[in-house]
Protein backbone atom coordinates (compact mmCIF):
# COMPACT_ATOMS: atom_id res chain seq x y z
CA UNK A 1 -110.97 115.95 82.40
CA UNK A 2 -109.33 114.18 79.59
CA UNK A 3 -107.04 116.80 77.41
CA UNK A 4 -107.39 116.23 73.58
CA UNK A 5 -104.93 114.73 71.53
CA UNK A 6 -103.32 116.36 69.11
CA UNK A 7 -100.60 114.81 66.31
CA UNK A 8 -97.14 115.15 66.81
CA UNK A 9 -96.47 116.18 63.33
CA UNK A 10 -99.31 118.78 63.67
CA UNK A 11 -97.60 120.06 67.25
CA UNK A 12 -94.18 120.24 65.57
CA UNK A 13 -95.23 122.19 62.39
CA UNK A 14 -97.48 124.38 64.94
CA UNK A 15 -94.41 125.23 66.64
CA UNK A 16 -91.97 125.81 63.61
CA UNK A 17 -94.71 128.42 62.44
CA UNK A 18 -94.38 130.26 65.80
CA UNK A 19 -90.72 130.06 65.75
CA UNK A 20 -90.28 131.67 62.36
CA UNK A 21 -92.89 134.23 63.48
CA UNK A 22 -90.71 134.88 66.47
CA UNK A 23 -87.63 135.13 64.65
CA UNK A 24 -89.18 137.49 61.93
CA UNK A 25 -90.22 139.63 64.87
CA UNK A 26 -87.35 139.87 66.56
CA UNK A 27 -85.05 140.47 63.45
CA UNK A 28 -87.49 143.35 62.48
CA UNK A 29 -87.24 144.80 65.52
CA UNK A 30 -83.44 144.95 65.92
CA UNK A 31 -82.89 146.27 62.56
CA UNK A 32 -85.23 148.96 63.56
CA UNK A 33 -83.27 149.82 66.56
CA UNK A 34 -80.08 149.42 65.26
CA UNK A 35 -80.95 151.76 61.97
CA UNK A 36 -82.81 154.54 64.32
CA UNK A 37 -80.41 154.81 67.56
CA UNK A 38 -76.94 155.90 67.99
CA UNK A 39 -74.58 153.14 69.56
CA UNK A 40 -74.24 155.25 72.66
CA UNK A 41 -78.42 154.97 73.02
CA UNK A 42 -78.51 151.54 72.69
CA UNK A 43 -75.42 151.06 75.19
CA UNK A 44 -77.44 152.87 77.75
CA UNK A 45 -80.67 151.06 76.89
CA UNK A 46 -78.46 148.15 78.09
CA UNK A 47 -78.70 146.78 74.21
CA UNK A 48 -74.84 147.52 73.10
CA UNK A 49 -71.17 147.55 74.59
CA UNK A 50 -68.90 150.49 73.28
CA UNK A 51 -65.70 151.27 73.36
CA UNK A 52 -64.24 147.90 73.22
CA UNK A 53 -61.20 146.48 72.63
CA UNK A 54 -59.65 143.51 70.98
CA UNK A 55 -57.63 142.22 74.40
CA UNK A 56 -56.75 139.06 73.15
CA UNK A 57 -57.79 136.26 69.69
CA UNK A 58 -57.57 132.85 69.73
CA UNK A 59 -58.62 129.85 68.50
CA UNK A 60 -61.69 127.80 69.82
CA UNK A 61 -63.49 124.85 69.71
CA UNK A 62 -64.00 123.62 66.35
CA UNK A 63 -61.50 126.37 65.22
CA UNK A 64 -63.64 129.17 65.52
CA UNK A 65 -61.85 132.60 66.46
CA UNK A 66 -62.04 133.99 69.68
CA UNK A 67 -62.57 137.61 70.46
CA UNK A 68 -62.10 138.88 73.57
CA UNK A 69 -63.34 142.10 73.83
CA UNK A 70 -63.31 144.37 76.76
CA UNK A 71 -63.89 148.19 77.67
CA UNK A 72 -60.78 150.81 76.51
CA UNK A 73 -59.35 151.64 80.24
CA UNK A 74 -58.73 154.60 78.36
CA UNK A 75 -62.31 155.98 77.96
CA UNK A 76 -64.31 154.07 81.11
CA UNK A 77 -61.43 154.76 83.66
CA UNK A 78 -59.71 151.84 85.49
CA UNK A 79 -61.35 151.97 88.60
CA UNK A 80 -64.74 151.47 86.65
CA UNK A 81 -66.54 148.86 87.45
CA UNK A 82 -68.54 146.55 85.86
CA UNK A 83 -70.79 147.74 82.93
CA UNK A 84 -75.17 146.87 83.08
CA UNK A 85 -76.16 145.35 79.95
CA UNK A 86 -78.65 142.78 78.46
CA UNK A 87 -75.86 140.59 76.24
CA UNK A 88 -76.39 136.92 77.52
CA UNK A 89 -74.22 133.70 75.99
CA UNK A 90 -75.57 132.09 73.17
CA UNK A 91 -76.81 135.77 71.80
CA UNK A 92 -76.20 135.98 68.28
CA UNK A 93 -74.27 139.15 68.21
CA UNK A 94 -72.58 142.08 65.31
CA UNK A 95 -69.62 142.99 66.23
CA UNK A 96 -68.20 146.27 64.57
CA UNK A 97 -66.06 149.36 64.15
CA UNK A 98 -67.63 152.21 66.65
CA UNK A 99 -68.43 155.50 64.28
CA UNK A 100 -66.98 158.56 65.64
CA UNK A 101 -69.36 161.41 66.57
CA UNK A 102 -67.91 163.57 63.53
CA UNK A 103 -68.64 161.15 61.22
CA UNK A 104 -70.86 161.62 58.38
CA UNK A 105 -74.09 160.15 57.93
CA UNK A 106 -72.67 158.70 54.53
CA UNK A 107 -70.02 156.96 56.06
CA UNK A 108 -72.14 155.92 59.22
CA UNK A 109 -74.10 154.12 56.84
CA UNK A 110 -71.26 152.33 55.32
CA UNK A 111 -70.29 151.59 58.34
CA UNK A 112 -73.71 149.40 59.33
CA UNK A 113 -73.12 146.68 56.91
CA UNK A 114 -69.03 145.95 57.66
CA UNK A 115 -68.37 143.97 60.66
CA UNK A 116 -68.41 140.15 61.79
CA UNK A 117 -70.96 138.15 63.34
CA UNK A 118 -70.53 135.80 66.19
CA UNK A 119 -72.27 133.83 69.07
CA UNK A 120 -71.58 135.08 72.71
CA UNK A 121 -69.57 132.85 74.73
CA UNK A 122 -68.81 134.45 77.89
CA UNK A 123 -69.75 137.63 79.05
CA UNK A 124 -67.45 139.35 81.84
CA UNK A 125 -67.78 142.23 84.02
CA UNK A 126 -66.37 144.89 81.53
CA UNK A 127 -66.53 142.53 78.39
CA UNK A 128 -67.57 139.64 76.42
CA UNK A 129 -66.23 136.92 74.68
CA UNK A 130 -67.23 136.07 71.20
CA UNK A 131 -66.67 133.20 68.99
CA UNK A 132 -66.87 134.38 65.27
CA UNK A 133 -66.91 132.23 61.96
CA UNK A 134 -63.46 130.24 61.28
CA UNK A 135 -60.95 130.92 58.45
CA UNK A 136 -62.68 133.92 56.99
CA UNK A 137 -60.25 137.02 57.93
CA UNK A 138 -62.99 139.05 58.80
CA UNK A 139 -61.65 139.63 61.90
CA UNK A 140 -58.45 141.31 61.03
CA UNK A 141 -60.65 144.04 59.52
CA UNK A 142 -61.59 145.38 62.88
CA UNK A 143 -59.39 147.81 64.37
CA UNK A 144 -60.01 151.00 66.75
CA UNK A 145 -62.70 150.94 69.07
CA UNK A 146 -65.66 148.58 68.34
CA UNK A 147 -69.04 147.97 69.26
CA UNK A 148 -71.53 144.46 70.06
């Protein structure tokens, strides 16, 4: 049975439509989560890392900073082993200051919008790696105990 031919400029627009569809969906969806769960819910949903470190920066390809961040020894033990999550490379990822359980919800809240974003390029057994937007300074911002 022959199939029925459809324009390639009708296909591609077709898809685009989905795409942005997608997108909006999935953007809704994670501002949901991320406005109605704690950090330490969405770590053991598998959505979040926390308690990470800055272990080392550097520059990368095309002279985008490097993060490497991986799990304070302090907190998870050094004997722990590696930690389940969902965080993949190529993951567009926020990565931010951790709020402290006596926080207030005032400063929780101010909290949300600070931070840098960045694409995931590696992800390790207790960490990730993750290349963030060059010459900004954002990154010197972060200090303590963060959160993807």
């Amino acid at each position: 049975m022959p199939s029925a031919t459809v324009s390639v400029s009708s296909f591609a627009s077709s898809q685009l439509r989905l795409l942005a569809a997608e997108q909006a969906a999935e953007t809704t969806q994670t501002s949901t989560l991320l406005s109605t769960s704690a950090p330490s819910t969405l770590a053991s949903a598998g959505l979040a890392l926390t308690n990470l470190i800055v272990n080392t920066q550097r520059t990368g390809l095309g002279g985008k900073t490097v993060l490497e961040l991986e799990q304070d020894v302090a907190i998870v033990g050094k004997d722990a082993g590696p930690t389940e999550h969902g965080i993949r490379v190529g993951d567009i990822v926020r990565v931010g200051e951790q709020p402290k359980g006596g926080e207030k919800k005032k400063d929780k809240a101010a909290m949300e919008g600070k931070g840098v974003e960045g694409v995931v390029t590696r992800v390790r057994g207790r960490g990730v790696e993750v290349a963030i937007s060059e010459g900004k300074g954002e990154e010197e911002g972060l200090g303590g105990r963060l959160w993807v």
